[in-house]
N, C-alpha and C. Protein backbone atom coordinates (compact mmCIF):
# COMPACT_ATOMS: atom_id res chain seq x y z
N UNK A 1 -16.75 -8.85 -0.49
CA UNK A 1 -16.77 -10.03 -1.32
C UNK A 1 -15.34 -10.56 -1.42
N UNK A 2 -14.96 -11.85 -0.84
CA UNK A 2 -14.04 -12.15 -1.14
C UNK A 2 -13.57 -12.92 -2.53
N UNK A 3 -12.33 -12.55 -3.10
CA UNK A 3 -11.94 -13.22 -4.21
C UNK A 3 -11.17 -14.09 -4.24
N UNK A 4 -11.18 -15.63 -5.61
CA UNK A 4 -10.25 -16.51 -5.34
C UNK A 4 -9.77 -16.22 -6.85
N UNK A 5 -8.49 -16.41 -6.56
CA UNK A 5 -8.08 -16.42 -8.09
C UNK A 5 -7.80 -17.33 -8.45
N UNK A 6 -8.15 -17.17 -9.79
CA UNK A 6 -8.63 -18.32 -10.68
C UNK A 6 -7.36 -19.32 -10.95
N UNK A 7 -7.15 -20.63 -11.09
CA UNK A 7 -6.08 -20.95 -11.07
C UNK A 7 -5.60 -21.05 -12.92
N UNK A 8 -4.26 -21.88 -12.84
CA UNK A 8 -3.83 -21.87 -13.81
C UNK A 8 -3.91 -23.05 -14.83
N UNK A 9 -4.95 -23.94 -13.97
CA UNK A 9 -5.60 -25.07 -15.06
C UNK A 9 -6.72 -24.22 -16.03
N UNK A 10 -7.49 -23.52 -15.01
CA UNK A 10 -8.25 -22.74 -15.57
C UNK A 10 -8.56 -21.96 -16.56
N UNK A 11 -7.00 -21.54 -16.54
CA UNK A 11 -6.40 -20.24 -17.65
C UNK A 11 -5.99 -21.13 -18.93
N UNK A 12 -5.62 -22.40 -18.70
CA UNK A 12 -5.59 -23.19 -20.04
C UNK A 12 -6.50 -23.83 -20.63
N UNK A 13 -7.32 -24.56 -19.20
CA UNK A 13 -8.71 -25.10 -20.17
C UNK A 13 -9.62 -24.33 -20.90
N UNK A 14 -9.84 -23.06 -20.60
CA UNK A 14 -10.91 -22.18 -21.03
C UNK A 14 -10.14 -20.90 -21.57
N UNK A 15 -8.68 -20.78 -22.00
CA UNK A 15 -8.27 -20.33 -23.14
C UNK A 15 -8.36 -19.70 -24.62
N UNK A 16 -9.20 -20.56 -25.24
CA UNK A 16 -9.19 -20.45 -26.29
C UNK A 16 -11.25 -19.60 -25.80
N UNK A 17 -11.62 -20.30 -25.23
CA UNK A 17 -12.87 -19.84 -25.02
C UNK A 17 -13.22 -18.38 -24.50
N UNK A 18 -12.05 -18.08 -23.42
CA UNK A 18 -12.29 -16.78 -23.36
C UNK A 18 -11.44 -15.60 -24.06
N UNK A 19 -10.86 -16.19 -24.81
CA UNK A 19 -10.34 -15.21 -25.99
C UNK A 19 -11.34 -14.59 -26.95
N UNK A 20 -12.32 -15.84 -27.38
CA UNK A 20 -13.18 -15.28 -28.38
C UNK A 20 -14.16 -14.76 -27.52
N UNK A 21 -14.72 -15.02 -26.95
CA UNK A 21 -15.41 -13.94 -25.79
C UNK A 21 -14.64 -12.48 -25.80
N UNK A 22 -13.73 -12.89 -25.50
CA UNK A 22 -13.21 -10.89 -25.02
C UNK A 22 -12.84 -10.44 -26.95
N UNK A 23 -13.10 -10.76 -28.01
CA UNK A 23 -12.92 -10.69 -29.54
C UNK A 23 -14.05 -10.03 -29.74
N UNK A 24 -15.20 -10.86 -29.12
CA UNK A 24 -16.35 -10.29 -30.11
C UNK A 24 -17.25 -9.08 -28.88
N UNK A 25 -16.24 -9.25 -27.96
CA UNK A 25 -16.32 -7.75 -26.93
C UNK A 25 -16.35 -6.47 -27.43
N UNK A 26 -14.20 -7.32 -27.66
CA UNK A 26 -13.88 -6.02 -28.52
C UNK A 26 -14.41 -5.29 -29.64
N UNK A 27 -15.36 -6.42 -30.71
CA UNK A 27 -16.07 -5.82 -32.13
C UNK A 27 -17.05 -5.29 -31.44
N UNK A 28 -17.20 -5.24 -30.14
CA UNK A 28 -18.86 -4.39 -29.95
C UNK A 28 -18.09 -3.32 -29.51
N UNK A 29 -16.95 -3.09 -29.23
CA UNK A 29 -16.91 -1.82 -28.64
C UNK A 29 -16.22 -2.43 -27.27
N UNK A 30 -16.26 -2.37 -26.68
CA UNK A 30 -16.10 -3.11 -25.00
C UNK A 30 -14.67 -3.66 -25.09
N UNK A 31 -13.83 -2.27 -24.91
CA UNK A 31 -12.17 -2.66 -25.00
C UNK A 31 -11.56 -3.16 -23.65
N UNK A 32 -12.33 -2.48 -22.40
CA UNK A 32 -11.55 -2.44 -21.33
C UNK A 32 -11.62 -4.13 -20.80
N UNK A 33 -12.23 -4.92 -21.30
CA UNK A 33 -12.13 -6.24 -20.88
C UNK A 33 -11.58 -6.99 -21.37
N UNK A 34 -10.40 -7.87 -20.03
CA UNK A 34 -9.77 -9.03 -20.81
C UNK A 34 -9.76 -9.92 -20.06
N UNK A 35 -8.86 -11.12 -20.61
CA UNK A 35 -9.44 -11.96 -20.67
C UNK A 35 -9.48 -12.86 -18.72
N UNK A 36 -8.01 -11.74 -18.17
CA UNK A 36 -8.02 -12.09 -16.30
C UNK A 36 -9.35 -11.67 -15.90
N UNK A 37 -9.67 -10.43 -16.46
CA UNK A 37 -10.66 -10.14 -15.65
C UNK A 37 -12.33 -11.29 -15.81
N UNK A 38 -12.10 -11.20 -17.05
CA UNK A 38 -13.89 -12.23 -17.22
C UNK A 38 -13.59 -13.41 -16.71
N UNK A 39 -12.51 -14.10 -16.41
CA UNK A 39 -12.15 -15.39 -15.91
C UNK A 39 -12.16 -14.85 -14.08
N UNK A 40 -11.91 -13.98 -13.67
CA UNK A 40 -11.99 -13.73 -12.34
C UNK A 40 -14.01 -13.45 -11.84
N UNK A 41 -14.64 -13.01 -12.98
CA UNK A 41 -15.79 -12.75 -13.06
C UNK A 41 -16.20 -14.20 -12.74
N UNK A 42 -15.95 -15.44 -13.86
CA UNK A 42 -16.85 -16.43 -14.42
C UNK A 42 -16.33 -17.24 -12.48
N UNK A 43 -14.95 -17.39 -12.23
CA UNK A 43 -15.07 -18.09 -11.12
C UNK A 43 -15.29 -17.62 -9.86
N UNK A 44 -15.18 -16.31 -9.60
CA UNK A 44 -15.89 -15.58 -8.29
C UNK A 44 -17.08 -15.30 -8.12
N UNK A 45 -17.78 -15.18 -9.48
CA UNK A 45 -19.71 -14.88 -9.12
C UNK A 45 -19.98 -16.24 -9.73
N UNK A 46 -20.15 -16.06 -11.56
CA UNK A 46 -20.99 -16.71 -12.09
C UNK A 46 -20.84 -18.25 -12.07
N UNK A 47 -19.72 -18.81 -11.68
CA UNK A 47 -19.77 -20.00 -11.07
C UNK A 47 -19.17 -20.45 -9.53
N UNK A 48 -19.74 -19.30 -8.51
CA UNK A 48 -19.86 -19.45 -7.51
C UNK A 48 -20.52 -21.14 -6.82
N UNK A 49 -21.52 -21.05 -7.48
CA UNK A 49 -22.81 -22.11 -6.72
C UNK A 49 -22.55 -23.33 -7.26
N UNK A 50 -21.77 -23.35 -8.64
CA UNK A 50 -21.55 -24.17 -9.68
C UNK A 50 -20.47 -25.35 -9.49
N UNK A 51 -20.10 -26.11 -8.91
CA UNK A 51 -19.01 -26.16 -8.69
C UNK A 51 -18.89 -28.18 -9.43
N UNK A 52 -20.46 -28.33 -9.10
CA UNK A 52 -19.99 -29.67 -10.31
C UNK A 52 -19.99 -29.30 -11.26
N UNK A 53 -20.02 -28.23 -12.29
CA UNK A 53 -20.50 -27.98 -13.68
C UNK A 53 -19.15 -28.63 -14.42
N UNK A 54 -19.38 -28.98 -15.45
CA UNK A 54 -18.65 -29.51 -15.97
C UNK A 54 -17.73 -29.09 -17.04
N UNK A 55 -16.06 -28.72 -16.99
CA UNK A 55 -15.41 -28.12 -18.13
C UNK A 55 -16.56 -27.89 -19.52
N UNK A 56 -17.27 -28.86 -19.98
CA UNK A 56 -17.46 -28.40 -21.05
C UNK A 56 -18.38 -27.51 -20.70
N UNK A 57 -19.79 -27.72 -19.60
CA UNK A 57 -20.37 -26.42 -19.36
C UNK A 57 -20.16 -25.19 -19.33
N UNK A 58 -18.89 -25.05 -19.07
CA UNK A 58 -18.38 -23.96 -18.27
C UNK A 58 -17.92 -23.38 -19.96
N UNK A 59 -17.26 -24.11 -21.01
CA UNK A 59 -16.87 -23.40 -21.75
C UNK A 59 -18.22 -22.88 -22.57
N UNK A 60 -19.31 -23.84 -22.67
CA UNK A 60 -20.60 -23.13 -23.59
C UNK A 60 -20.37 -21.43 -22.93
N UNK A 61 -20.72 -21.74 -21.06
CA UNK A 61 -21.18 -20.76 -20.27
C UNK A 61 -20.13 -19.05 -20.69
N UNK A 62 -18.84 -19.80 -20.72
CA UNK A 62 -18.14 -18.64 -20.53
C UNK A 62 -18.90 -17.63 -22.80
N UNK A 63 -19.23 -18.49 -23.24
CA UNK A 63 -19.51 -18.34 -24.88
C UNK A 63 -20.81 -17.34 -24.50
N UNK A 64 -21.69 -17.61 -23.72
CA UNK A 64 -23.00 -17.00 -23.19
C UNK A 64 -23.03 -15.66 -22.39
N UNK A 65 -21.53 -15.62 -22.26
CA UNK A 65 -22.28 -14.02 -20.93
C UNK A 65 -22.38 -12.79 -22.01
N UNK A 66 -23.02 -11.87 -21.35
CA UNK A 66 -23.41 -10.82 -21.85
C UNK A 66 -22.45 -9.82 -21.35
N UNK A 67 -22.14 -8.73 -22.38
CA UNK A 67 -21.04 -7.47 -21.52
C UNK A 67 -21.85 -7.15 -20.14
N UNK A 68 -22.97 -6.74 -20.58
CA UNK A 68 -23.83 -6.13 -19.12
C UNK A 68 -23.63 -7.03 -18.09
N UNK A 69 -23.50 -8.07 -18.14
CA UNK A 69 -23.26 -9.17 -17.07
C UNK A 69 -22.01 -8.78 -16.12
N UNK A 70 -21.16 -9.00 -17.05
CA UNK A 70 -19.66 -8.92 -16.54
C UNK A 70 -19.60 -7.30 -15.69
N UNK A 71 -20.67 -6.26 -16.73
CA UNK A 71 -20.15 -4.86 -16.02
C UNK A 71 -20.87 -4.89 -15.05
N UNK A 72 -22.26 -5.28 -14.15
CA UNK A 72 -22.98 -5.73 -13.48
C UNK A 72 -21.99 -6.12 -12.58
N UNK A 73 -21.30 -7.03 -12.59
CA UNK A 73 -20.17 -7.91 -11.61
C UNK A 73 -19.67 -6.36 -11.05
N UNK A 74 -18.61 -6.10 -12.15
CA UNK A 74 -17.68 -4.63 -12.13
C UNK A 74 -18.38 -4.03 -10.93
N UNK A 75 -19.32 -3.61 -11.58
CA UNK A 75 -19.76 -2.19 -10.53
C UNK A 75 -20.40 -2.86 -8.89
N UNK A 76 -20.37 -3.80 -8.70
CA UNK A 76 -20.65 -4.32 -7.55
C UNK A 76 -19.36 -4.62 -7.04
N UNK A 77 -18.49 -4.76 -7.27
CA UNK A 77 -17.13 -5.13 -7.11
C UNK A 77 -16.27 -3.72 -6.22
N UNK A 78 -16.95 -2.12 -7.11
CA UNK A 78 -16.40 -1.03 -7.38
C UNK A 78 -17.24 -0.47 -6.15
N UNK A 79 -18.43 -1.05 -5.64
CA UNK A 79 -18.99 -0.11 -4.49
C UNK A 79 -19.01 -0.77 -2.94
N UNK A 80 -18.43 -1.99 -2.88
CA UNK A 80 -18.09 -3.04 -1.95
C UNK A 80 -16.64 -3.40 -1.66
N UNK A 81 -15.57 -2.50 -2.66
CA UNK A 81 -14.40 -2.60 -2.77
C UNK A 81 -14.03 -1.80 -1.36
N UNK A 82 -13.17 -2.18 -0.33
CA UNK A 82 -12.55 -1.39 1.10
C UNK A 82 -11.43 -0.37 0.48
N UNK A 83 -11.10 -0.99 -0.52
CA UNK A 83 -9.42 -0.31 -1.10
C UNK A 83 -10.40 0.50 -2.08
N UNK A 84 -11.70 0.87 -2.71
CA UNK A 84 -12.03 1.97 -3.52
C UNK A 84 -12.34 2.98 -2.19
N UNK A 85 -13.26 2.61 -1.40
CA UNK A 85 -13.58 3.43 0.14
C UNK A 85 -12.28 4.47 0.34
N UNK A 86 -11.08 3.18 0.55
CA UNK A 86 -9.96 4.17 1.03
C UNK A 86 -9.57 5.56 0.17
N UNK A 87 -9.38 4.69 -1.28
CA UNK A 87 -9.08 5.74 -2.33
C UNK A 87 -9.89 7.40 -2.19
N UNK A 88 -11.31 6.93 -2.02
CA UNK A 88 -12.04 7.95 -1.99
C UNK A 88 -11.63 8.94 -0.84
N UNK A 89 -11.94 8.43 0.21
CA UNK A 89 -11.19 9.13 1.34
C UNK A 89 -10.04 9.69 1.51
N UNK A 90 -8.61 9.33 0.95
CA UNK A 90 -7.45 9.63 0.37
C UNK A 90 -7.74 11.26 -0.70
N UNK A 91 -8.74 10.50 -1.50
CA UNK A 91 -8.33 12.26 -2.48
C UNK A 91 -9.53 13.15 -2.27
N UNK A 92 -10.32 13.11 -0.94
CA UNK A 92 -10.83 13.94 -0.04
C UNK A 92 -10.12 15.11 0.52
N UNK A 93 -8.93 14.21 0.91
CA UNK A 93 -7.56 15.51 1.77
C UNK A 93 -6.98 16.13 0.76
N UNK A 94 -7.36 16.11 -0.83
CA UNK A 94 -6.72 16.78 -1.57
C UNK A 94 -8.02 18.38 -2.32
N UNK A 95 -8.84 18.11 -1.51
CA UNK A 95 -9.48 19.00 -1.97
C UNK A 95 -10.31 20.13 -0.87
């Protein structure tokens, strides 16, 4: 899966939006997420297909995801990753 990173209009328009997203993460419990990563989530999968959607869509959208969503992304990310493959293989020769 290739990734684009997200740019830096991005990181300002939807700012304030994905702060409180990764807030009421954090009150559930769900520390390890912030706010690069759900913004690398929202523009590499969940608005893959999306591409007229419109700033304000996008900020309801980013208000709407679910943790399971984002960890869903994660772990598809974690078994398609070439650089986790390597890792694995790497601390193979250590055992």
């Amino acid at each position: 899966m290739k990734e684009v990173a997200p740019s830096m209009l991005d990181r300002l328009l939807f700012k304030s939006e994905l702060s409180t997203k990764i807030q009421k993460f954090r009150k559930m419990g769900y520390t390890g997420i912030n706010e690069k990563d759900l913004l690398d989530y929202l523009v590499n999968y969940r608005w893959k297909n999306h591409n007229n959607w419109s700033n304000s869509k996008k900020k309801k959208d980013i208000l709407a995801v679910q943790a399971y969503e984002f960890f869903d992304y994660q772990r598809i990310l974690a078994q398609t990753s070439k650089e986790k493959i390597d890792e694995i293989k790497n601390l193979r020769d250590l055992f």
